[in-house]
Every structure is written in C-alpha cells, then in structure tokens.
C-alpha atoms as a PDB file:
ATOM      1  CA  UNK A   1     102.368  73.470 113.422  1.00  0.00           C
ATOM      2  CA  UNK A   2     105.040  72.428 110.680  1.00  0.00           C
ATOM      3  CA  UNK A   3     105.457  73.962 107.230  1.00  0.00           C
ATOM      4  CA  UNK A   4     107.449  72.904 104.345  1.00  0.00           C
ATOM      5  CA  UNK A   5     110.871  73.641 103.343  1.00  0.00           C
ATOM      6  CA  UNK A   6     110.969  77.415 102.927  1.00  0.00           C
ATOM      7  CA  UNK A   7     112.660  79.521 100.044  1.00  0.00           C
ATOM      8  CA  UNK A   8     116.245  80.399 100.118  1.00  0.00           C
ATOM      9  CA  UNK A   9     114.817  84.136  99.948  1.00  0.00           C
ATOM     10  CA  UNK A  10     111.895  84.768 101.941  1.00  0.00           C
ATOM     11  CA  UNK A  11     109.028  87.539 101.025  1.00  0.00           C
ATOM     12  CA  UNK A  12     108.030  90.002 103.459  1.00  0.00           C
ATOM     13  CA  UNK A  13     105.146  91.975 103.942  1.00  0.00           C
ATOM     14  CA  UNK A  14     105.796  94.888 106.855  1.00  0.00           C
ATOM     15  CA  UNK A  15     102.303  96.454 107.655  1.00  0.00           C
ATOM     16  CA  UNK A  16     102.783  99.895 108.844  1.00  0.00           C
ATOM     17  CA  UNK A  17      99.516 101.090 110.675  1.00  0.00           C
ATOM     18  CA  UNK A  18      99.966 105.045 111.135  1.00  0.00           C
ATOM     19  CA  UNK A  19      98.355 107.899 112.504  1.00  0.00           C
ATOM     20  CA  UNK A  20     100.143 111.301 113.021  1.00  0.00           C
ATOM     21  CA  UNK A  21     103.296 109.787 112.282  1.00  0.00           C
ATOM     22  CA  UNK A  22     105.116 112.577 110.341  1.00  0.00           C
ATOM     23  CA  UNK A  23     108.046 113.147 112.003  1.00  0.00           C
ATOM     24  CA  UNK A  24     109.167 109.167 112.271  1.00  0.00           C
ATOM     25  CA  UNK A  25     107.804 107.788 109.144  1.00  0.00           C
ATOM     26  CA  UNK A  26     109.925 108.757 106.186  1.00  0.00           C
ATOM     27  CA  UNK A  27     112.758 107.863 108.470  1.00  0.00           C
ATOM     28  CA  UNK A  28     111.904 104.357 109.290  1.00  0.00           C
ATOM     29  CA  UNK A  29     110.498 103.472 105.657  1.00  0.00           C
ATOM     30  CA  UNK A  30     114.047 104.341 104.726  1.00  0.00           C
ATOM     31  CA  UNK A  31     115.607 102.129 106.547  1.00  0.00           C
ATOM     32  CA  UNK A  32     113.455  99.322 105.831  1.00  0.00           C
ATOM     33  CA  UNK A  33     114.195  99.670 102.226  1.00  0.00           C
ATOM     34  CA  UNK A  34     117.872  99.973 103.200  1.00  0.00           C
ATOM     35  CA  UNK A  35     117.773  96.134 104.381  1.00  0.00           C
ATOM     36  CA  UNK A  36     118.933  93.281 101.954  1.00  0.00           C
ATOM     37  CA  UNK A  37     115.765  91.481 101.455  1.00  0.00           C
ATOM     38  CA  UNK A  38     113.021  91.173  98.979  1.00  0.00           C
ATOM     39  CA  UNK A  39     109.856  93.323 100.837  1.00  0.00           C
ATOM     40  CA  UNK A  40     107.151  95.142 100.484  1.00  0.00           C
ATOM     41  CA  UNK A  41     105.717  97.628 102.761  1.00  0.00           C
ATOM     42  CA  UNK A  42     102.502  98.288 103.645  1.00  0.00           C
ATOM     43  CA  UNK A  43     101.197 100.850 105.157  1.00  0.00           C
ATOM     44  CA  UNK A  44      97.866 101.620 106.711  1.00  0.00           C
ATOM     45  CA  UNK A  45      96.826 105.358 107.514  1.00  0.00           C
ATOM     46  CA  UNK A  46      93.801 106.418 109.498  1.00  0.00           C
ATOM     47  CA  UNK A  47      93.480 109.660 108.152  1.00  0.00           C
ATOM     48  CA  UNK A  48      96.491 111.626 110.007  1.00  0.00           C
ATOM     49  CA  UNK A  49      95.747 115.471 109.960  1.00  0.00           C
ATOM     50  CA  UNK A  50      99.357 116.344 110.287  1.00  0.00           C
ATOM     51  CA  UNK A  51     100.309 114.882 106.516  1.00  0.00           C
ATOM     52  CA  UNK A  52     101.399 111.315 107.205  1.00  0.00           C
ATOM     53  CA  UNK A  53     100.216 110.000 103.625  1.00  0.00           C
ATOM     54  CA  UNK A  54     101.406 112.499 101.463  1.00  0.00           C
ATOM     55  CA  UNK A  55     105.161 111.591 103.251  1.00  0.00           C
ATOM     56  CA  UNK A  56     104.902 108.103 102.220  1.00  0.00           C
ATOM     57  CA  UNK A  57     102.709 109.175  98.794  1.00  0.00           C
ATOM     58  CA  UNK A  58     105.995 111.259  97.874  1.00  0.00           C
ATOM     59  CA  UNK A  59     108.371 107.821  99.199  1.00  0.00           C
ATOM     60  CA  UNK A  60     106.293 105.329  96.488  1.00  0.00           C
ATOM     61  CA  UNK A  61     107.723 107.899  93.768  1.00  0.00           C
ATOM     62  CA  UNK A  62     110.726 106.557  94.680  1.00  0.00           C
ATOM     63  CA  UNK A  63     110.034 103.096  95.588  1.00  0.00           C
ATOM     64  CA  UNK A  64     107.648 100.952  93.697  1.00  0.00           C
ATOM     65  CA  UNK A  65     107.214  98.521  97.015  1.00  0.00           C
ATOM     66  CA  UNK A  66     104.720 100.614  98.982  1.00  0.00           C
ATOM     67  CA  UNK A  67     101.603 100.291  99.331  1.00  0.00           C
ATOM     68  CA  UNK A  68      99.456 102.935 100.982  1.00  0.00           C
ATOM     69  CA  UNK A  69      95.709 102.635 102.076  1.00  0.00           C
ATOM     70  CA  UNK A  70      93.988 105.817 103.927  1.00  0.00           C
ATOM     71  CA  UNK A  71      91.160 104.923 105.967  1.00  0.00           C
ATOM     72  CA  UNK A  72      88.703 107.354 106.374  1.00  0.00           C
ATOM     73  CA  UNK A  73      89.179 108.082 110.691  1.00  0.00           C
ATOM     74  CA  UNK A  74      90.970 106.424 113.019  1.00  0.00           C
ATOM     75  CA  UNK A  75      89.569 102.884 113.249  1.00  0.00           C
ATOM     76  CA  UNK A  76      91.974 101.456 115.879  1.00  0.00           C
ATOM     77  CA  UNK A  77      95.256  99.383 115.650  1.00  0.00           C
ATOM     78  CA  UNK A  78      93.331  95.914 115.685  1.00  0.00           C
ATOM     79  CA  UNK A  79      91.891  96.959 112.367  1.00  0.00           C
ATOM     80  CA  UNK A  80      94.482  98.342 110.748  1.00  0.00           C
ATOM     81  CA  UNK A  81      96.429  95.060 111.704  1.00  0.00           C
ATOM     82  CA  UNK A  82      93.663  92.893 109.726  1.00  0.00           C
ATOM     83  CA  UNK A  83      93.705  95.185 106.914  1.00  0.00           C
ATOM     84  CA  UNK A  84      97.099  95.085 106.336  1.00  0.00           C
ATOM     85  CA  UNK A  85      96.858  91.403 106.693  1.00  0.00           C
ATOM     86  CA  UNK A  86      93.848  91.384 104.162  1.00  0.00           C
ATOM     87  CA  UNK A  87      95.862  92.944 101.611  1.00  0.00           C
ATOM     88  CA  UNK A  88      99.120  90.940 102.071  1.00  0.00           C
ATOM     89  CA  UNK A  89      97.084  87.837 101.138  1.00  0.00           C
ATOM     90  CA  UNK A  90      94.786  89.929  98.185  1.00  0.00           C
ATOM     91  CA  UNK A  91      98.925  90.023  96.436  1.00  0.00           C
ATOM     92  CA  UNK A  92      99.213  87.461  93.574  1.00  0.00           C
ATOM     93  CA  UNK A  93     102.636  87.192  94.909  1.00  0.00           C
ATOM     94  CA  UNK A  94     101.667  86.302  98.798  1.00  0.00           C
ATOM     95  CA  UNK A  95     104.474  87.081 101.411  1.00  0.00           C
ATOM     96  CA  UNK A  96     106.357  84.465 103.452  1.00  0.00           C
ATOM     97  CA  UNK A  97     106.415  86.462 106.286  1.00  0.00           C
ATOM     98  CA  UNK A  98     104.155  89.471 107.441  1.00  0.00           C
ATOM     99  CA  UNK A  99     105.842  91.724 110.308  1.00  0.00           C
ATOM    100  CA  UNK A 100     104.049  94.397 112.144  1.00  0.00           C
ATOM    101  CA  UNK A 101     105.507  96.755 113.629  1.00  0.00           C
ATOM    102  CA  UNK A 102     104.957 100.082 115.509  1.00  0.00           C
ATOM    103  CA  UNK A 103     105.404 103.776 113.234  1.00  0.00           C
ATOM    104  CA  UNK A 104     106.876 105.933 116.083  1.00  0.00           C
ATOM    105  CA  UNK A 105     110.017 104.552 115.386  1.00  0.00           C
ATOM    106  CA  UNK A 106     110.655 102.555 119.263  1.00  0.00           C
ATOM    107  CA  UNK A 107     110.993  99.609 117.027  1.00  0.00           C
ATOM    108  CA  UNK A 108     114.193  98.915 115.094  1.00  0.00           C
ATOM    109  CA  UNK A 109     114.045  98.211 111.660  1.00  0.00           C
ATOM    110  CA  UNK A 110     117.525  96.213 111.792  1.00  0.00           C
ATOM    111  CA  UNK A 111     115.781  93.782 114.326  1.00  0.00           C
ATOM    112  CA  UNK A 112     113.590  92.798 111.531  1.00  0.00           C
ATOM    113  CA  UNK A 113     115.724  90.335 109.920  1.00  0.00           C
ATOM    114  CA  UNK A 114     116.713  88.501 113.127  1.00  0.00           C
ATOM    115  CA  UNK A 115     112.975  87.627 114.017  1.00  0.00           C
ATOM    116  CA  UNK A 116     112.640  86.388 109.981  1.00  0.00           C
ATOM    117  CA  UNK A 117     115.103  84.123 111.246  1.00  0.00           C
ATOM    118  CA  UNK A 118     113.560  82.800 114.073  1.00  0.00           C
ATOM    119  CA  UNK A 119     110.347  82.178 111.960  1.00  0.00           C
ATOM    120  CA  UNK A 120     112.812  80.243 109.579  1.00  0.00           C
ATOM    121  CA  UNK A 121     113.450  77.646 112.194  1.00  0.00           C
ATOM    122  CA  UNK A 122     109.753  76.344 112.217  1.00  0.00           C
ATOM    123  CA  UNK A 123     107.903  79.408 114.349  1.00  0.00           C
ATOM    124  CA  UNK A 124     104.712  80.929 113.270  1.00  0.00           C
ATOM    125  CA  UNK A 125     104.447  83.743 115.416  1.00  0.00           C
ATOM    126  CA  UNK A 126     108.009  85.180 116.685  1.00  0.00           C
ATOM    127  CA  UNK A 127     107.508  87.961 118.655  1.00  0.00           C
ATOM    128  CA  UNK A 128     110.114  90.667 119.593  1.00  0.00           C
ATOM    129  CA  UNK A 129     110.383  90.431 123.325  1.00  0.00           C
ATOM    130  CA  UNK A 130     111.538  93.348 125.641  1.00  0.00           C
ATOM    131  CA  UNK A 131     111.656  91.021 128.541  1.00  0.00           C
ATOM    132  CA  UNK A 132     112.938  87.815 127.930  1.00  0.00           C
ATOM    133  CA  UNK A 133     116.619  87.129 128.514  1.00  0.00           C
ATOM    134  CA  UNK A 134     118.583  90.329 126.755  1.00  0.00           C
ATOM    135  CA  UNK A 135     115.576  92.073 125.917  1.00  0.00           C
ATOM    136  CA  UNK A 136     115.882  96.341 127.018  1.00  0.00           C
ATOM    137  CA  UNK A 137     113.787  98.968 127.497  1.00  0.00           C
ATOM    138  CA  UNK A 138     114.867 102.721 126.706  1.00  0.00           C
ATOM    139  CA  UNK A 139     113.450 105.916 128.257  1.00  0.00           C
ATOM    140  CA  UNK A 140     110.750 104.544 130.591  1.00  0.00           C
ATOM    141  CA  UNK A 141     110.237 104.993 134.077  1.00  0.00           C
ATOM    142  CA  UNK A 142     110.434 102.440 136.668  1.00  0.00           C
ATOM    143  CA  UNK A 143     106.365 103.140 137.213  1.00  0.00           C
ATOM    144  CA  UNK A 144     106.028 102.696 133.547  1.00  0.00           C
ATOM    145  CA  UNK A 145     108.101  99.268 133.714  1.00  0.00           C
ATOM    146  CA  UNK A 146     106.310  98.212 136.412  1.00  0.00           C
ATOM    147  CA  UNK A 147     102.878  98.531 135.274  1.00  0.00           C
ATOM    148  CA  UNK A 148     103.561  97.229 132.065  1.00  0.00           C
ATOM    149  CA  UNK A 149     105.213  93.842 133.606  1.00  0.00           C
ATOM    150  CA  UNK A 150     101.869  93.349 135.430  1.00  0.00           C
ATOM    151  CA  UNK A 151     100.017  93.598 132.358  1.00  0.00           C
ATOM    152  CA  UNK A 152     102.143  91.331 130.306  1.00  0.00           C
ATOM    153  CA  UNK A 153     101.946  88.884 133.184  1.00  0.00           C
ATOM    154  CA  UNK A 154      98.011  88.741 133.895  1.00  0.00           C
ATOM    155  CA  UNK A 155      97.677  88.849 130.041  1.00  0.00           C
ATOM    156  CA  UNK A 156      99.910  85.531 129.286  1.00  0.00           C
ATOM    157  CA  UNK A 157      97.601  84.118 132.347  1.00  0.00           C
ATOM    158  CA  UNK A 158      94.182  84.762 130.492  1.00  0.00           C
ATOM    159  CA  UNK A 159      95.993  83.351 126.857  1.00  0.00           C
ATOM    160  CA  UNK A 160      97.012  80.394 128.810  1.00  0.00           C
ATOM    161  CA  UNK A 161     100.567  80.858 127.274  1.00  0.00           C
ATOM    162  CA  UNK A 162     103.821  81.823 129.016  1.00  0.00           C
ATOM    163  CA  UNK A 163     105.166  84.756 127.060  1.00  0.00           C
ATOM    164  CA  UNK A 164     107.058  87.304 128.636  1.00  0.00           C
ATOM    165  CA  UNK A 165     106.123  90.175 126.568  1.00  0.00           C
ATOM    166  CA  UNK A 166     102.270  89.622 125.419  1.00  0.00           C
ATOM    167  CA  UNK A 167     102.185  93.341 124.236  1.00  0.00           C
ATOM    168  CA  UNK A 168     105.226  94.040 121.942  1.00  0.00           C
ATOM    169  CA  UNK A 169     104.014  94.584 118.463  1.00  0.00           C
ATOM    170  CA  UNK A 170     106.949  94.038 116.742  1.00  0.00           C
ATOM    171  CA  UNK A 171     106.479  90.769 115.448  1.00  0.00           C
ATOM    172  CA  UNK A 172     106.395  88.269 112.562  1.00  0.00           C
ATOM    173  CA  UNK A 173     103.838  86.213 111.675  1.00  0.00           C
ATOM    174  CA  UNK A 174     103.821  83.068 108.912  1.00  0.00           C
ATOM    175  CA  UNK A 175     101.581  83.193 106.109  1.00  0.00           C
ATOM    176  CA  UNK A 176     100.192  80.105 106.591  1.00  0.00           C
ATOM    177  CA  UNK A 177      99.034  81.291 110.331  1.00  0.00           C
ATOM    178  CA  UNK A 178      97.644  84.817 108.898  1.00  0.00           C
ATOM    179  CA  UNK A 179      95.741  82.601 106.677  1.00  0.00           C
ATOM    180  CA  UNK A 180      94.383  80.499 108.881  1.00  0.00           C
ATOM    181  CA  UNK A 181      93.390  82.641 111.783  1.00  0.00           C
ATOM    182  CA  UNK A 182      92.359  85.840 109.973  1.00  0.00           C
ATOM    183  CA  UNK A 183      88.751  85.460 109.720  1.00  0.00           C
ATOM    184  CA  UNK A 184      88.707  84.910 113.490  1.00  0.00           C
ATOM    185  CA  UNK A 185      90.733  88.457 114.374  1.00  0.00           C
ATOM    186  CA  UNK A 186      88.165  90.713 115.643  1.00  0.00           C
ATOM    187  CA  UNK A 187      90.078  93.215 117.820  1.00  0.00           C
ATOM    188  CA  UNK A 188      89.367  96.339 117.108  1.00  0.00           C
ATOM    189  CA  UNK A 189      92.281  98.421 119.294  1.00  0.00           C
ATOM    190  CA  UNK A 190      95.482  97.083 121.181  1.00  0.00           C
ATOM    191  CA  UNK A 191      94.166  94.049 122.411  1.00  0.00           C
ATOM    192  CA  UNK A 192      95.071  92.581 118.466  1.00  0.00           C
ATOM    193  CA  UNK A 193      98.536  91.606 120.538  1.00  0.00           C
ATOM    194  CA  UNK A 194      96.815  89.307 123.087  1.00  0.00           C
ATOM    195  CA  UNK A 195      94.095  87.764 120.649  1.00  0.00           C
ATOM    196  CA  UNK A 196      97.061  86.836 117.962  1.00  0.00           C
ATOM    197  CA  UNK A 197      98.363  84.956 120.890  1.00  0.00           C
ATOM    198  CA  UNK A 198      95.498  83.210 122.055  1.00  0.00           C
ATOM    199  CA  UNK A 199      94.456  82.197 118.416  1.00  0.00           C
ATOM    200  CA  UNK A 200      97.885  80.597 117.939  1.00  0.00           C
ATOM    201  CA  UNK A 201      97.625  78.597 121.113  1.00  0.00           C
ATOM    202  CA  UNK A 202      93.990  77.434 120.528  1.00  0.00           C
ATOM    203  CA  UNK A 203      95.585  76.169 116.738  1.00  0.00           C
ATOM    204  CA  UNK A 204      98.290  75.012 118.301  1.00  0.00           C
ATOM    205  CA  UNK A 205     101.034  77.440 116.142  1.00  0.00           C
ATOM    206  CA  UNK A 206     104.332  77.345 117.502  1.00  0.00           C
ATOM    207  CA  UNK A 207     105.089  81.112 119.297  1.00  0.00           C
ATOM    208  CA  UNK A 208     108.850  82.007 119.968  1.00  0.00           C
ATOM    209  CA  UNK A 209     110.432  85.122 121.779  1.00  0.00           C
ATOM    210  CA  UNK A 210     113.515  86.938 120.996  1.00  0.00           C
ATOM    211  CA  UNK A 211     114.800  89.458 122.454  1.00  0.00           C
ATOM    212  CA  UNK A 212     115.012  93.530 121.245  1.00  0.00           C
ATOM    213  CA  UNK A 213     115.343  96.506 122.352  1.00  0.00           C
ATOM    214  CA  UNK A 214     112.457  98.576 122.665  1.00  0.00           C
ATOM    215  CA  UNK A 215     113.187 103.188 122.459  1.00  0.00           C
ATOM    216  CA  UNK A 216     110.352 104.931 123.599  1.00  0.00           C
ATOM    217  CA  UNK A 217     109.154 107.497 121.235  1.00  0.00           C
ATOM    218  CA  UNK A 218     111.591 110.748 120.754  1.00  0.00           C
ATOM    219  CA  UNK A 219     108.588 112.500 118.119  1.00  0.00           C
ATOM    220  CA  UNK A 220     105.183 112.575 118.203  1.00  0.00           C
ATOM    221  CA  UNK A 221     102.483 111.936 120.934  1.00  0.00           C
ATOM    222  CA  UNK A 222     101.336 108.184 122.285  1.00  0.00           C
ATOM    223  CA  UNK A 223      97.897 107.639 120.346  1.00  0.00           C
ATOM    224  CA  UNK A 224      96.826 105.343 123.302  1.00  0.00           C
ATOM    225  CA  UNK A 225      93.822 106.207 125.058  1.00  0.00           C
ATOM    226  CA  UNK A 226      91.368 105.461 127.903  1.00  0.00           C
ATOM    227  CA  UNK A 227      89.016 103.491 125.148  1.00  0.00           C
ATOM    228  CA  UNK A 228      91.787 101.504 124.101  1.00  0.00           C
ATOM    229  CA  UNK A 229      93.281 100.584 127.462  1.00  0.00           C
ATOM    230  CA  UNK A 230      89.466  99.679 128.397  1.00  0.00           C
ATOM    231  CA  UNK A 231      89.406  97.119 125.525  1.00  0.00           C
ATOM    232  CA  UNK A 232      92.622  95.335 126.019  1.00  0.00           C
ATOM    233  CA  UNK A 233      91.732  95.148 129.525  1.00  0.00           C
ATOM    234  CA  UNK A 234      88.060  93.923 128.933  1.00  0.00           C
ATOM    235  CA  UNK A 235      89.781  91.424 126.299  1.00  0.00           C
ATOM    236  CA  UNK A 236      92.086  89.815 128.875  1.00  0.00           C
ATOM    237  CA  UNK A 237      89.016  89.299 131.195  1.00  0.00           C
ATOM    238  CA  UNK A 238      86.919  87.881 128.484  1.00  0.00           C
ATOM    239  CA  UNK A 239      89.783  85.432 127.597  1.00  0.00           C
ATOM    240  CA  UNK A 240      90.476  84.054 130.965  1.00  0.00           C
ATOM    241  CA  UNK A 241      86.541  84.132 132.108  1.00  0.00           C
ATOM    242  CA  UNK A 242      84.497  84.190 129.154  1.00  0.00           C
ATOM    243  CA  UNK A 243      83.003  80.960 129.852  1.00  0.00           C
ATOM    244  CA  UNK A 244      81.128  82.478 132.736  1.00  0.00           C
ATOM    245  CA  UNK A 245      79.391  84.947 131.320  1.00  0.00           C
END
C-alpha cells in the first residue's frame, strides 16, 4: 500500500512493553536516547514487583520523551503492544514510525535506525529478521534454533506469507498501517507477531525483512509461559483452519 512523500526527519514512537525488566531497562532507554533522531519512548509496565517503573520514573526526570503507563498485572504482550499503539495515535503530534521492540535487551537499539530505513522505501511493516540472509542468533542452542525455525515456518504457512522470521518483535510499523489495522488486533499474548502479519497481508501492506542480530538475554528470566505458548500455537491453527470450525 503506497504513502506519500515522507518527512526529511521521521517521528518515532518505540513502545517498550516491560515486566521485571530492572536490570536491562535503564540501559537500553539510554541508548535509545543516545541515537540521532527525533523519538519518543513509550513504555508499557505490567506491574513489575522488582521496581521496573520507578527506573524509568527516575529516567523521565531526565528526559522529557518518556512516557510511562503501569498496568495494574500482567496483561500479556499482545496488549501491551495495542496499548502502546493506542497511545502513539492519542499524541497530537502522531509518530511516523512506531517500533516495538523486546526490554531484555536481545534487541539492539542501533538496529533501530536501519529498519526506519527500510520503512522509508515504501514498507509498512519491516520486521527485524534473525533468519533471512545475514541475520544471527547469539547464545541459543541448536534445540532452541531448531524448534524455533519450525515455528516460524508453520506460522508463515497459516499467515499465507513467506517470512522467514514470523516471531521477531523487533519491528517497525507505519502509522498509517497502525491506524488502519488497530481496531482489528485482538491478541492478547505472543501471538500479536503472527496476527500483525496476517492483518497486513489481508490489507495488502507491503512487509519487508532485514536482517539483525538477535543476543539472548544475559539478565533477567524469560516471562514466556505454557499459557502463552498455548495461544500463539492455538492462533496459528485458527489462522490456517479457522474456516472449519
């Protein structure tokens, strides 16, 4: 889907969903501030016991581009995605670009500007692959790999799309899609990835891949569980068969 000619110097939203994310989060709001362009962060707490929120309450004293929103309990990454969305396009001064990306710090904040870039050359959803060509993965097993190949391949089968890495959730999304496909996000957990995906295929948004390289957490604990792994997987069968039931 085509846009207009874009501004010289794009605004970006990055939502931020987090939960127990103390020991990685003043460290990568830093370094998002540290890049040369014109953002805002957003950042979306569920309530983390360990002090999340008061890190980044302390960081707005010294930045007046962060936003922080505590949920009351942990309401799922599909939720936090939408809310962050929600409040990108509340702004009187709406973003050109809204990025998501993960708290635990296995995304690079310096990658951020190359997928902008790849939105600028008429891409709606550009998503930061860590298995198309020169895409890496650091600190996995080969299990891990493995199963998570699989999943990325059965889950561009049920979208109906061939993207190599239907799961990475570093990504950048246009305003204009965000706009248009909000009200129809209804994931409430991981499966957010694959539904993004499907709804820009259905709408027939242009989705690009470029290549990153993905750390896997050094601090902290995964906060994915059985539940959420049940819902992605229930997702991908609804996508691909929903018509039958």
């Amino acid at each position: 889907m085509k846009r207009g000619k874009l501004q010289k110097k794009a605004t970006v939203a990055v939502v931020l969903p987090t939960y127990c994310e103390s020991e990685n989060v003043e460290r990568l709001i830093r370094e998002i501030e540290e890049l040369k362009l014109n953002l805002l962060t957003i950042v979306i707490d569920d309530s983390s016991p360990d002090g999340t929120a008061d890190i980044v309450k302390r960081l707005q004293r010294e930045h007046n581009n962060i936003l922080l929103f505590t949920r009351p309990a942990k309401l799922g990454l599909g939720t936090a995605i939408t809310a962050g969305f929600q409040t990108a396009l509340s702004l009187n001064h709406q973003p050109d670009y809204l990025i998501t990306m993960d708290a635990d710090y296995s995304h690079n904040p310096q990658d951020i500007p190359k997928l902008i870039s790849v939105a600028e050359s008429n891409s709606d959803l550009v998503i930061g692959s860590r298995y198309c060509d020169g895409g890496k993965i650091v600190g996995w097993s080969s299990l891990r790999w493995l199963v998570s190949r699989f999943a990325n391949l059965i889950a561009s089968l049920a979208v109906g799309m061939m993207v190599h890495d239907c799961t990475s959730g570093l990504r950048c999304y246009s305003r204009q899609y965000v706009e248009t496909v909000l009200n129809d996000l209804h994931s409430q957990t991981y499966e957010i990835q694959i539904e993004t995906i499907r709804q820009a295929r259905l709408r027939g948004f242009t989705v690009k891949e470029t290549p990153i390289t993905f750390v896997n957490r050094k601090r902290g604990k995964s906060k994915l569980t059985g539940t959420e792994i049940k819902c992605f997987l229930l997702y991908i069968v609804k996508s691909k068969f929903g018509r039958f039931f």
